[in-house]
PDB file of N, CA and C in Angstrom:
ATOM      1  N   UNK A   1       0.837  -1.184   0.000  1.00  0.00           N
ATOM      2  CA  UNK A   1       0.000   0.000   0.000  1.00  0.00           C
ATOM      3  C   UNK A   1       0.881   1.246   0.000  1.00  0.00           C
ATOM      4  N   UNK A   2       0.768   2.296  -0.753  1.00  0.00           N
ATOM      5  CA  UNK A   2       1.407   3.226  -0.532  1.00  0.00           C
ATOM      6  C   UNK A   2       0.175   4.215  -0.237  1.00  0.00           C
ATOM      7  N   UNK A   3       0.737   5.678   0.173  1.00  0.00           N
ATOM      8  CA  UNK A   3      -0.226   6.402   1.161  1.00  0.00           C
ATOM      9  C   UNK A   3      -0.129   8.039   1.170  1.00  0.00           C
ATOM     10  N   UNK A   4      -0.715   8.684   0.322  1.00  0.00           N
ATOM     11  CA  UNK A   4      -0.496   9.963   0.310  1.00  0.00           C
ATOM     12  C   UNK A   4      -1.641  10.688   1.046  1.00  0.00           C
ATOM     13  N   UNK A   5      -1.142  12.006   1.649  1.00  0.00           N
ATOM     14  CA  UNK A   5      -2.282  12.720   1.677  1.00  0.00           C
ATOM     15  C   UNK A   5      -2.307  14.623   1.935  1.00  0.00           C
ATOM     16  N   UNK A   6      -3.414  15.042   1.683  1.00  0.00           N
ATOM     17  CA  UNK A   6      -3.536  16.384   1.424  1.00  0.00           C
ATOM     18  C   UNK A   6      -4.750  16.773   2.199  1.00  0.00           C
ATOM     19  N   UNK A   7      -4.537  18.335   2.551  1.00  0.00           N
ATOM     20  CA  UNK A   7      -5.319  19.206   2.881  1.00  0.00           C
ATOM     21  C   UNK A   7      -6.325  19.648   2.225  1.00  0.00           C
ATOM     22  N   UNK A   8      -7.115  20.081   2.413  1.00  0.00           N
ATOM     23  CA  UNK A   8      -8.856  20.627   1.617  1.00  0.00           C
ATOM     24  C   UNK A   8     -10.061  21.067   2.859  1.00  0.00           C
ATOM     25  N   UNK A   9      -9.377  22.594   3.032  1.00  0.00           N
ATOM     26  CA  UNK A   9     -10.393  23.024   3.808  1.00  0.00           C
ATOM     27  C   UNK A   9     -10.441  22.690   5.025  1.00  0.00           C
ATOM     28  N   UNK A  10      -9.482  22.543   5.537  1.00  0.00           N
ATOM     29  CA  UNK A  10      -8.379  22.245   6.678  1.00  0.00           C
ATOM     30  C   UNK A  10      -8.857  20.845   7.563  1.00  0.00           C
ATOM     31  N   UNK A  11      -9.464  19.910   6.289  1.00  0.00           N
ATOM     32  CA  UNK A  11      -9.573  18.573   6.860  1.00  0.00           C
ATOM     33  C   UNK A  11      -8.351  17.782   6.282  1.00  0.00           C
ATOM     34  N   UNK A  12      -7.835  16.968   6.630  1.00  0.00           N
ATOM     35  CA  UNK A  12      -6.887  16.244   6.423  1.00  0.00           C
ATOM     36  C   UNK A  12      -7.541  14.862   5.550  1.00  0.00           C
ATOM     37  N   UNK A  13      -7.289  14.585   3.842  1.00  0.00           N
ATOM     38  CA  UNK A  13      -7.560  13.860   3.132  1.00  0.00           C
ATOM     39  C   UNK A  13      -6.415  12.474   3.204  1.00  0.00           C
ATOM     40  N   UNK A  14      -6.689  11.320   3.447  1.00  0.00           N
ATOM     41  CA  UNK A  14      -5.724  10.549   3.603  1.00  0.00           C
ATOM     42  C   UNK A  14      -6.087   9.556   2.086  1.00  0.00           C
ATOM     43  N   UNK A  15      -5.176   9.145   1.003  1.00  0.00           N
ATOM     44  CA  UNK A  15      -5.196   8.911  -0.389  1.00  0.00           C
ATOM     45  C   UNK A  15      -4.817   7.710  -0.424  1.00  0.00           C
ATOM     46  N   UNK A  16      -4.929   6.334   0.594  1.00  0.00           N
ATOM     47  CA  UNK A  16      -4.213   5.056   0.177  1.00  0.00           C
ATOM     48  C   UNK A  16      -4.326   4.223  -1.215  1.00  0.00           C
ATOM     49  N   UNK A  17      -3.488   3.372  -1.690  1.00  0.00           N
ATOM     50  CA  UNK A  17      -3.092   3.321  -2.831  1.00  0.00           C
ATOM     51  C   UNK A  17      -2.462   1.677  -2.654  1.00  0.00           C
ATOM     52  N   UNK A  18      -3.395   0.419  -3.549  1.00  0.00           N
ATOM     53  CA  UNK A  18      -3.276  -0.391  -3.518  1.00  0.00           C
ATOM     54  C   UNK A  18      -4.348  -1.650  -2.574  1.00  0.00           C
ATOM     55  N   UNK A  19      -3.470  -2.595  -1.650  1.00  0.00           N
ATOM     56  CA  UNK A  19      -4.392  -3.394  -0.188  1.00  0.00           C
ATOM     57  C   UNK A  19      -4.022  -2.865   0.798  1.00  0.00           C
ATOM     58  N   UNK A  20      -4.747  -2.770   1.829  1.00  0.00           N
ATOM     59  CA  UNK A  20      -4.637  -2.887   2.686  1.00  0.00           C
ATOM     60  C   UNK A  20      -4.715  -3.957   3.679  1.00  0.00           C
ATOM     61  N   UNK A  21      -3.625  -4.664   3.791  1.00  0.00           N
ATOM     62  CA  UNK A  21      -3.669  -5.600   4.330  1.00  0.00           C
ATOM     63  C   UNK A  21      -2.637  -6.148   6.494  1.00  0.00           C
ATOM     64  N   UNK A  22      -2.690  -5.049   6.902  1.00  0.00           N
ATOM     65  CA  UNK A  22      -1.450  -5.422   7.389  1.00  0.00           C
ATOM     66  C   UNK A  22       0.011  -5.134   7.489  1.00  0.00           C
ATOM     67  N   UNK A  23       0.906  -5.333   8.381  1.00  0.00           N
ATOM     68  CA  UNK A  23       2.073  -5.034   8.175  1.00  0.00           C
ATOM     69  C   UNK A  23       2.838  -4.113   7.787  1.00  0.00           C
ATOM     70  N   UNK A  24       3.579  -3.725   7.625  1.00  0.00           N
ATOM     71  CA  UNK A  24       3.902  -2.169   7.601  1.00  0.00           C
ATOM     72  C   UNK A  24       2.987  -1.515   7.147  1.00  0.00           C
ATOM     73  N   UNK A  25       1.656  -1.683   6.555  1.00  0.00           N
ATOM     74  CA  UNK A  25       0.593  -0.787   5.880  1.00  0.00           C
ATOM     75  C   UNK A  25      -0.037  -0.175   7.655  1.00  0.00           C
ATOM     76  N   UNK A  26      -0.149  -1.271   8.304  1.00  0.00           N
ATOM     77  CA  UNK A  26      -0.752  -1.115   9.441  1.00  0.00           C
ATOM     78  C   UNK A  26      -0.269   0.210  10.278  1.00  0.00           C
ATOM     79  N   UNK A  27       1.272   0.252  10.470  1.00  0.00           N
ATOM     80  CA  UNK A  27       1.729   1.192  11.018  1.00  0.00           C
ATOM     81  C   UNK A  27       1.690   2.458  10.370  1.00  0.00           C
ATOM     82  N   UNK A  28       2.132   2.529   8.495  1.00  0.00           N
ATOM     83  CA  UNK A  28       2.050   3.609   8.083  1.00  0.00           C
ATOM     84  C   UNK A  28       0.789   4.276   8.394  1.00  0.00           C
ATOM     85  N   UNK A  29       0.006   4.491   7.868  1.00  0.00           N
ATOM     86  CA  UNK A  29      -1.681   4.506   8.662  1.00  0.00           C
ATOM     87  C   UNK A  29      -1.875   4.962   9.811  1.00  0.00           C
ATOM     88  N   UNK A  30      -1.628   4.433  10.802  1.00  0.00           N
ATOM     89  CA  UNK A  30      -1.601   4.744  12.116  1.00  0.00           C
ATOM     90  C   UNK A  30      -0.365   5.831  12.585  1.00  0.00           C
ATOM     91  N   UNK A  31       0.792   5.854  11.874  1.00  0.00           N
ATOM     92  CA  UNK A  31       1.731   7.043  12.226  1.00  0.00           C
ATOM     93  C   UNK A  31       1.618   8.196  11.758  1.00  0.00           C
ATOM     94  N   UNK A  32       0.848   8.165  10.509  1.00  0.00           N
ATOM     95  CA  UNK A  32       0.526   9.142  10.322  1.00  0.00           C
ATOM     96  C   UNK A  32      -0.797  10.009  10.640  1.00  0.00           C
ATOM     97  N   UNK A  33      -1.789   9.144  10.766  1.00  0.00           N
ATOM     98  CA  UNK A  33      -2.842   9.662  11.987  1.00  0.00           C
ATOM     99  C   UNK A  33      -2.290  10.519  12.888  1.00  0.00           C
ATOM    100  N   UNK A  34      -1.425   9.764  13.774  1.00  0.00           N
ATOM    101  CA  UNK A  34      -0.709  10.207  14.678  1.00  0.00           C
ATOM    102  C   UNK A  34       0.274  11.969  14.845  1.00  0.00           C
ATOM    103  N   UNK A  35       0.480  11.596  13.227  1.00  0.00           N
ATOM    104  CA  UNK A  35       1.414  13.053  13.370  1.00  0.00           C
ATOM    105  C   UNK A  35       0.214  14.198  13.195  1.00  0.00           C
ATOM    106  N   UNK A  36      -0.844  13.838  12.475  1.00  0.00           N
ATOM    107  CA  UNK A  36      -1.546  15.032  12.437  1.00  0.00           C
ATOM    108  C   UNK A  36      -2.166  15.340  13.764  1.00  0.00           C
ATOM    109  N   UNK A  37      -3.068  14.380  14.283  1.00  0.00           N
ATOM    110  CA  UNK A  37      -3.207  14.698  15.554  1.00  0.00           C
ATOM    111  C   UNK A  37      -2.677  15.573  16.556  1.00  0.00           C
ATOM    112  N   UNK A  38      -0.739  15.444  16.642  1.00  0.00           N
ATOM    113  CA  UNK A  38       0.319  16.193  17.097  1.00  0.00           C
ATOM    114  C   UNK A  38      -0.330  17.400  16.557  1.00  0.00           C
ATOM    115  N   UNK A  39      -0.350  17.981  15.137  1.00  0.00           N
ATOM    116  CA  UNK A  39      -0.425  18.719  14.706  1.00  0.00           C
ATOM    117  C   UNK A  39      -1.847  19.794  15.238  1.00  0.00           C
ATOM    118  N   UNK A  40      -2.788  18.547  16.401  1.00  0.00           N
ATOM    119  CA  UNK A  40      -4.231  19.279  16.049  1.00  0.00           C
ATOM    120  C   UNK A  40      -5.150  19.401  14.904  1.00  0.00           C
ATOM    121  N   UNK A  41      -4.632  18.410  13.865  1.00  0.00           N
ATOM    122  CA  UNK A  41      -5.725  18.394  12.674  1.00  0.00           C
ATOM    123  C   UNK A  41      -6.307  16.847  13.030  1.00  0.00           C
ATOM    124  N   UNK A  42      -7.166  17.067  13.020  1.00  0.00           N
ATOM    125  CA  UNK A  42      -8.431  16.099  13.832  1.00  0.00           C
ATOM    126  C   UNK A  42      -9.932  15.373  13.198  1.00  0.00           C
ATOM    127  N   UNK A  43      -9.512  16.221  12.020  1.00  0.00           N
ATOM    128  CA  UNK A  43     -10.656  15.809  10.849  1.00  0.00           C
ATOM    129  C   UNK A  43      -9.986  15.261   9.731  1.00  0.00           C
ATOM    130  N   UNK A  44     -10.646  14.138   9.024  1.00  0.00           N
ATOM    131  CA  UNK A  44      -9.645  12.996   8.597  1.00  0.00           C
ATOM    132  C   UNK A  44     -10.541  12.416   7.667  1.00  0.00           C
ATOM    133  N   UNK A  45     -10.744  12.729   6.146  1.00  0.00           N
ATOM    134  CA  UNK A  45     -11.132  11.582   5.624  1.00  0.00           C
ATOM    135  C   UNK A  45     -10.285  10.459   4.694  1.00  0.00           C
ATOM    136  N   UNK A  46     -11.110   9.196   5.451  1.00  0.00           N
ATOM    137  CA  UNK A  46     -10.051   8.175   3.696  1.00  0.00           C
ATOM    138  C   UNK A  46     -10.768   8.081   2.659  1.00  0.00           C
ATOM    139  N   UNK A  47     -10.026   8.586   1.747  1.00  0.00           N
ATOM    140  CA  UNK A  47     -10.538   8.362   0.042  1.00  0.00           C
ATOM    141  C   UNK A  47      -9.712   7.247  -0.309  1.00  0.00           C
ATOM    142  N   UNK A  48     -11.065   5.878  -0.260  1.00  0.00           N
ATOM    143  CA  UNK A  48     -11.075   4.789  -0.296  1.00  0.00           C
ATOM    144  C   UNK A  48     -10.889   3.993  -2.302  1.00  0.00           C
ATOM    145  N   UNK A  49     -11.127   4.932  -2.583  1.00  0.00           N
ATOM    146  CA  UNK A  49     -11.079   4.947  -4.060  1.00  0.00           C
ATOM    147  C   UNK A  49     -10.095   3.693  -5.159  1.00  0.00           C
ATOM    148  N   UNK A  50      -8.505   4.504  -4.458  1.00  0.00           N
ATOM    149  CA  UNK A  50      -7.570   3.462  -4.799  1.00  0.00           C
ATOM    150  C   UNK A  50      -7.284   2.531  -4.168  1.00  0.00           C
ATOM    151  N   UNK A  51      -7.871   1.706  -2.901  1.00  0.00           N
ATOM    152  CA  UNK A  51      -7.505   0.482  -2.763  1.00  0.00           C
ATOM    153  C   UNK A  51      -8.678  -0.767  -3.382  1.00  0.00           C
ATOM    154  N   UNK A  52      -7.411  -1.838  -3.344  1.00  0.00           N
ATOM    155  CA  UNK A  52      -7.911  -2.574  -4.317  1.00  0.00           C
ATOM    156  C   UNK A  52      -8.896  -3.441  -3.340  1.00  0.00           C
ATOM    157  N   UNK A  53      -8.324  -4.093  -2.418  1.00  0.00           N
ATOM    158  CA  UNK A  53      -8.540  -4.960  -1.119  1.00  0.00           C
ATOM    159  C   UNK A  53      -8.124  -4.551   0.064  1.00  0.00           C
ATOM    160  N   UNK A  54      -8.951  -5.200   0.986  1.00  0.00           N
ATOM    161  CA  UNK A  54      -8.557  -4.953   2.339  1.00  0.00           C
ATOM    162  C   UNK A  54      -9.253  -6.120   3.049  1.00  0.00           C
ATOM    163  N   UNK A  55      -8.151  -6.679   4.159  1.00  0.00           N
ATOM    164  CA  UNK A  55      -8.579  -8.256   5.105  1.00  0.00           C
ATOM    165  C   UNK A  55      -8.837  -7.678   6.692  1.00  0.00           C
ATOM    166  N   UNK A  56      -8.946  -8.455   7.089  1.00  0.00           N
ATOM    167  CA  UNK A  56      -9.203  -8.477   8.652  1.00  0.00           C
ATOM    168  C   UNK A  56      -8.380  -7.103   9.197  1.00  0.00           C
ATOM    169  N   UNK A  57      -7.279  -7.525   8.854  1.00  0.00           N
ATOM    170  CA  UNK A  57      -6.267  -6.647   9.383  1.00  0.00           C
ATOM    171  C   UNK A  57      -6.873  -4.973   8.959  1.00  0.00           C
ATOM    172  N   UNK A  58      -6.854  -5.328   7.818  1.00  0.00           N
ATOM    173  CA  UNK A  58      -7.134  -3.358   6.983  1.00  0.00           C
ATOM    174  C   UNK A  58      -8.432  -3.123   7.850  1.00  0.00           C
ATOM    175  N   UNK A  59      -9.212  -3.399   8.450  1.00  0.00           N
ATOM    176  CA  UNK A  59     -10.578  -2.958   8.901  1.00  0.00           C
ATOM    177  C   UNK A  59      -9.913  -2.295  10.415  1.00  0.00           C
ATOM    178  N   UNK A  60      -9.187  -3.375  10.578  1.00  0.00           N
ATOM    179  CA  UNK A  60      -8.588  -3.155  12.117  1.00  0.00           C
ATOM    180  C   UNK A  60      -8.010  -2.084  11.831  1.00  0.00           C
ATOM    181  N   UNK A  61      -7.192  -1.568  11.049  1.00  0.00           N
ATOM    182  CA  UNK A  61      -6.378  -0.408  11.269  1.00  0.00           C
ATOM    183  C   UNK A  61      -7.286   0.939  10.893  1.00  0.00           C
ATOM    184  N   UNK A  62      -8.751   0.960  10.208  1.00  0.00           N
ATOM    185  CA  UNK A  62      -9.733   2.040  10.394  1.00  0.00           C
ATOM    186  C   UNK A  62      -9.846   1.707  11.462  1.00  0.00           C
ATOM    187  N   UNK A  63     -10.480   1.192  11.970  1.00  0.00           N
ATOM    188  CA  UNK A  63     -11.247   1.007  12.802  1.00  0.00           C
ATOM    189  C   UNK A  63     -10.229   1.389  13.688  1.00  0.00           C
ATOM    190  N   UNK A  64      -9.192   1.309  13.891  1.00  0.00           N
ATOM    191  CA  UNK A  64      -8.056   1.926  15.088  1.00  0.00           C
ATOM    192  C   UNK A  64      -7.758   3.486  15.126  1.00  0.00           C
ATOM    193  N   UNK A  65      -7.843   3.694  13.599  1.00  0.00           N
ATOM    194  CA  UNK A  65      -7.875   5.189  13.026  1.00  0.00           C
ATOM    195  C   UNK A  65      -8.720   5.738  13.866  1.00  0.00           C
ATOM    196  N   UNK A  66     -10.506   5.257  13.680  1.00  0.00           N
ATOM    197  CA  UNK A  66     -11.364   5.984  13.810  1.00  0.00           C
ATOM    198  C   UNK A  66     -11.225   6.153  15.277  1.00  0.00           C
ATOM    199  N   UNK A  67     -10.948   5.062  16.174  1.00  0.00           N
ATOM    200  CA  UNK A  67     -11.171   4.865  17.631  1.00  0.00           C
ATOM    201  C   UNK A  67     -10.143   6.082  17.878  1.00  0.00           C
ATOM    202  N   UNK A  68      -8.564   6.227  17.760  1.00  0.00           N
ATOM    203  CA  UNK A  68      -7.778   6.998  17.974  1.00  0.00           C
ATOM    204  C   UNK A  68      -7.926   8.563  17.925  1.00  0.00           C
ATOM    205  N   UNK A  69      -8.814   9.231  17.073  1.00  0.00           N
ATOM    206  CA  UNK A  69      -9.716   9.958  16.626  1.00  0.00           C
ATOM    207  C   UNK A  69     -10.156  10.474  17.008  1.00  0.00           C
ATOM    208  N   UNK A  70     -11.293   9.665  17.648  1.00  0.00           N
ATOM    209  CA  UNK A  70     -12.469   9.620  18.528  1.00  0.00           C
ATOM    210  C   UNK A  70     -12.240  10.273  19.941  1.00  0.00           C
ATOM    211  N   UNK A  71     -10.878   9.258  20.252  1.00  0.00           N
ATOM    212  CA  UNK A  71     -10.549   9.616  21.776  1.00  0.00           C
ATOM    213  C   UNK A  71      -9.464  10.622  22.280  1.00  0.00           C
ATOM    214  N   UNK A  72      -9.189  11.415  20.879  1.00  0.00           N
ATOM    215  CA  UNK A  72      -8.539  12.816  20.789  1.00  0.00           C
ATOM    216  C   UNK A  72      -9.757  13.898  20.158  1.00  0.00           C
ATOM    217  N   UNK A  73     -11.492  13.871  20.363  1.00  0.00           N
ATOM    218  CA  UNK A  73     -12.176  14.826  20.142  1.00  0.00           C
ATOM    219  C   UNK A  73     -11.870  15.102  18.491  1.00  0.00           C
ATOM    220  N   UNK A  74     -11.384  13.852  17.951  1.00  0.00           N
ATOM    221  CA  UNK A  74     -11.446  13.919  16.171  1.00  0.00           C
ATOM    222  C   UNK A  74     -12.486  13.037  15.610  1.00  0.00           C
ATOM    223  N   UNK A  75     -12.764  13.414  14.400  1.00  0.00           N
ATOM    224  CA  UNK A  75     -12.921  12.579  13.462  1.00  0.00           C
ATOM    225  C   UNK A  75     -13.153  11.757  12.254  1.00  0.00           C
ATOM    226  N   UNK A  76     -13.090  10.653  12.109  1.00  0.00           N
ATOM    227  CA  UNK A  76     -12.876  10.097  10.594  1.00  0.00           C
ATOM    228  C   UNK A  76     -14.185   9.594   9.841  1.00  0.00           C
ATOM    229  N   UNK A  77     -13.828   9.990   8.609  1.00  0.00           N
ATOM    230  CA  UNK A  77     -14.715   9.697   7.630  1.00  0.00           C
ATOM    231  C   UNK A  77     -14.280   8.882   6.417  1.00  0.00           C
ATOM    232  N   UNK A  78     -15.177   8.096   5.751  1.00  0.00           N
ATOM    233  CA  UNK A  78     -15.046   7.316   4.635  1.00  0.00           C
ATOM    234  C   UNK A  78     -15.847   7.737   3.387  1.00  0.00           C
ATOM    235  N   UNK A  79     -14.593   7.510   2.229  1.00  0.00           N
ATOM    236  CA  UNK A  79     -15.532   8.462   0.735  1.00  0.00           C
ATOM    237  C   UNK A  79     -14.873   7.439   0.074  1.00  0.00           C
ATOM    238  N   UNK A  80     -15.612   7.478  -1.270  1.00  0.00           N
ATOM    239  CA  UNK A  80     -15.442   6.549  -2.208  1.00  0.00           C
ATOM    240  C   UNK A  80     -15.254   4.827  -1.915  1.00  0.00           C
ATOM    241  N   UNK A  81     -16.146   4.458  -1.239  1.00  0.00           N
ATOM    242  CA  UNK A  81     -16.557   3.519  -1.046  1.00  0.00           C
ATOM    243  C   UNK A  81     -16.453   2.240  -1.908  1.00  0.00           C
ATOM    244  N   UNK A  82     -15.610   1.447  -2.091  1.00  0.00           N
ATOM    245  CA  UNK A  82     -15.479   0.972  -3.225  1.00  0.00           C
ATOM    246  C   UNK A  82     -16.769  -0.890  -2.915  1.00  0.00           C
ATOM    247  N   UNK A  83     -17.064  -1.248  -4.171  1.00  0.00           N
ATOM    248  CA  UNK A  83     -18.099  -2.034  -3.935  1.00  0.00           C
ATOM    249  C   UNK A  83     -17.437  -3.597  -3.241  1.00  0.00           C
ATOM    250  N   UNK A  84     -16.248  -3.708  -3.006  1.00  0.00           N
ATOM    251  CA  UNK A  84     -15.764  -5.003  -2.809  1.00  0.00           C
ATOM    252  C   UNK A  84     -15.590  -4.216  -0.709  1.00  0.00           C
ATOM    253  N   UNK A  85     -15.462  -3.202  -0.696  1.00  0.00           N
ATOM    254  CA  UNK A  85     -15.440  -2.453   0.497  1.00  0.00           C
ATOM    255  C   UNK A  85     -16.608  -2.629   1.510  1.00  0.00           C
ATOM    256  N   UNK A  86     -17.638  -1.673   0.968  1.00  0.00           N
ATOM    257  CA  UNK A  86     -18.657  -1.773   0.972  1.00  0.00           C
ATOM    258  C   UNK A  86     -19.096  -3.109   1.618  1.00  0.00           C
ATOM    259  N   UNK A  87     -18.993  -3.957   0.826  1.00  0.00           N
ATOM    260  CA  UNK A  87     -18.905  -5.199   1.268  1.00  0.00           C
ATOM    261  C   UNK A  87     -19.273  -6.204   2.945  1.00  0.00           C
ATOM    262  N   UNK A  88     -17.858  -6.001   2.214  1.00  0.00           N
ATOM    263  CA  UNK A  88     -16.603  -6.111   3.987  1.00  0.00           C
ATOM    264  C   UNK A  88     -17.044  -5.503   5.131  1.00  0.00           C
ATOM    265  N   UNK A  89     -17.953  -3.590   4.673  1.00  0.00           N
ATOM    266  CA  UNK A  89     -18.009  -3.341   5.861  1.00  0.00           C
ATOM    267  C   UNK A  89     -19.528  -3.888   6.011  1.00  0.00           C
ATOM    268  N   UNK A  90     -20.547  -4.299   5.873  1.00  0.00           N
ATOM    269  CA  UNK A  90     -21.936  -4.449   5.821  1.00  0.00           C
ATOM    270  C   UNK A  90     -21.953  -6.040   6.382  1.00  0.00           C
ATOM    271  N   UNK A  91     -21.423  -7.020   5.653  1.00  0.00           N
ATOM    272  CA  UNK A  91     -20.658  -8.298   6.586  1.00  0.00           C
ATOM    273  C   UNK A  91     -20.324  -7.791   8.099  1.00  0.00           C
ATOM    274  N   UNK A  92     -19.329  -7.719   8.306  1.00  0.00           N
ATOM    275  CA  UNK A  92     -18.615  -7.190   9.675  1.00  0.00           C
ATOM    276  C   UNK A  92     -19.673  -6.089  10.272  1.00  0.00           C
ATOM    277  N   UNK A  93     -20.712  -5.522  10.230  1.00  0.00           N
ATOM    278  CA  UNK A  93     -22.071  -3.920  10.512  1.00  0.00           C
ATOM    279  C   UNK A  93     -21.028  -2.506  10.771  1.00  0.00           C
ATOM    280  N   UNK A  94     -19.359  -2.576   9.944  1.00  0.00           N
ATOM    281  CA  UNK A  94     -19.127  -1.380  10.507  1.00  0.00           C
ATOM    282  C   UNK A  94     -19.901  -0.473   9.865  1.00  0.00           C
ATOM    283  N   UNK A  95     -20.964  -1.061   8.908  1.00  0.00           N
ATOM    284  CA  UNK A  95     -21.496   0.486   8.423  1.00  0.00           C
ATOM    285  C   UNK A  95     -22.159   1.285   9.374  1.00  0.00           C
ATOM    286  N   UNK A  96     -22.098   0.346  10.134  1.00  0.00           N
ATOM    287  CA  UNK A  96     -23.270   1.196  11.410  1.00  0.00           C
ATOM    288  C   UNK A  96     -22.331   2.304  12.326  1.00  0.00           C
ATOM    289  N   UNK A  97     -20.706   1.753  12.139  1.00  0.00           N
ATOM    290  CA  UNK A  97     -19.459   2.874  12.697  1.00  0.00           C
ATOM    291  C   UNK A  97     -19.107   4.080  11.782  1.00  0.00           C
ATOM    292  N   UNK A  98     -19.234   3.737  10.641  1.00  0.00           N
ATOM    293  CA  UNK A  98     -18.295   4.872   9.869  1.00  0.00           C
ATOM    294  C   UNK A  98     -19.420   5.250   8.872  1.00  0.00           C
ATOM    295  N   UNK A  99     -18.977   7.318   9.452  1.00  0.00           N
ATOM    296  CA  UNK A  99     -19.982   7.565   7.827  1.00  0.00           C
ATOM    297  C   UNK A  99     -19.514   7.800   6.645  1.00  0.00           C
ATOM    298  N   UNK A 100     -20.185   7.110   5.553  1.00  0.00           N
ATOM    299  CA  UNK A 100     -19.178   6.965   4.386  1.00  0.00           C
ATOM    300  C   UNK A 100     -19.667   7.851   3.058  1.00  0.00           C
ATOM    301  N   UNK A 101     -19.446   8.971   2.574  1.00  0.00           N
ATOM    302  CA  UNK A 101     -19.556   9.478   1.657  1.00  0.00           C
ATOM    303  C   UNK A 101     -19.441   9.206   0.356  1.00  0.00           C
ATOM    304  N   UNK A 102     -20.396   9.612  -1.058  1.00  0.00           N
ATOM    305  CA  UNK A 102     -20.066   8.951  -2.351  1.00  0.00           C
ATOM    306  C   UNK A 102     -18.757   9.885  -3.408  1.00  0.00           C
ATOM    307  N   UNK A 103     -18.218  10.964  -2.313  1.00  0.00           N
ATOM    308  CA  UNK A 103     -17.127  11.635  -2.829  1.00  0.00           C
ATOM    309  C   UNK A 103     -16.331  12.203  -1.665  1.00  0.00           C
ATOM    310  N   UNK A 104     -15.207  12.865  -1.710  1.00  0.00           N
ATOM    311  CA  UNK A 104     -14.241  13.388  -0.976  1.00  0.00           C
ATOM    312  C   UNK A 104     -14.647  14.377  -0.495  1.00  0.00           C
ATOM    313  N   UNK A 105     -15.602  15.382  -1.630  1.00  0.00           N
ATOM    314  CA  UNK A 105     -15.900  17.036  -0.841  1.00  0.00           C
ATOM    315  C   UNK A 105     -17.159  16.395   0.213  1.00  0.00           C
ATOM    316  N   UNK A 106     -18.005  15.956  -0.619  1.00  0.00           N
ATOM    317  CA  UNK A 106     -19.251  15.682   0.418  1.00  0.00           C
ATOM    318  C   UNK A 106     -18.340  15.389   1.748  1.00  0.00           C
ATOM    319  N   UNK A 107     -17.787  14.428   1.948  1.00  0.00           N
ATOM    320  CA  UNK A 107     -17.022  14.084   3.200  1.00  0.00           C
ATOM    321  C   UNK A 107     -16.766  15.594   3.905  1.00  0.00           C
ATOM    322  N   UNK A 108     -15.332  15.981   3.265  1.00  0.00           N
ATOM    323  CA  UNK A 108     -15.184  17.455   3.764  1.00  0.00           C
ATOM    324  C   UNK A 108     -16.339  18.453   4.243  1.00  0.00           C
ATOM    325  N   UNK A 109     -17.200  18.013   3.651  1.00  0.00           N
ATOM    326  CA  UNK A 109     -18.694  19.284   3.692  1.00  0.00           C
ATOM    327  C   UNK A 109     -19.238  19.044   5.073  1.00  0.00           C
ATOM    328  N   UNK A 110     -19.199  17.468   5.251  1.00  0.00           N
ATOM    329  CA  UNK A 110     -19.663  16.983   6.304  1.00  0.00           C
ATOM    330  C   UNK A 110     -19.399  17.453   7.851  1.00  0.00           C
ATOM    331  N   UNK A 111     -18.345  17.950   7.588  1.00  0.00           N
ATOM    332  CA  UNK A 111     -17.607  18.659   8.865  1.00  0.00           C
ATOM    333  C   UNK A 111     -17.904  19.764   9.567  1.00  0.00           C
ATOM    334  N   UNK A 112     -18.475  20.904   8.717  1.00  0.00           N
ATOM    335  CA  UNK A 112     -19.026  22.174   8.367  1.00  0.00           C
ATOM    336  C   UNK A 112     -20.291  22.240   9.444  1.00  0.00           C
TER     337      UNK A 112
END
């Protein structure tokens, strides 16, 4: 997985790229949560777009995102929802955890 991300309206867009599966994906993810947080940027969406897959593990590390988040008065959102995603989360009921947007601004808007 590789992992970019950008600003838009002073929410923090996180851009992963590829699976999410685990293993160093796990930490990148989570360290960088981390630095923004430091930073006080506290609003966070993933634009889910470019990954291809995600296992047990990849849910765990939102789902760690979101909790981490949460318990610094932040929080995370999901956009571009991809249909193998989607999925995964409706199996497992995180849809009932995360709100998931059908684009990046809607997400951002959401904050407002």
């Amino acid at each position: 997985m590789r992992l970019s991300d950008r600003e838009q309206d002073g929410v923090i867009i996180l851009e992963p790229k590829g699976k999410i599966m685990g293993g160093p994906d796990a930490s990148l993810l989570h360290d960088k949560l981390y630095e923004f947080i430091e930073q006080d940027k506290k609003q966070v969406v993933i634009d889910l777009s470019q990954v291809d897959w995600m296992n047990s593990t990849g849910l765990g590390i939102l789902i760690s995102g979101y909790t981490t988040l949460r318990n610094t008065e932040g929080e995370l959102k999901l956009a571009n929802v991809t249909d193998k995603i989607q999925s995964l989360l409706t199996i497992t009921k995180l849809v009932t955890v995360f709100e998931a947007y059908e684009t990046v601004d809607e997400a951002v808007k959401s904050f407002k």
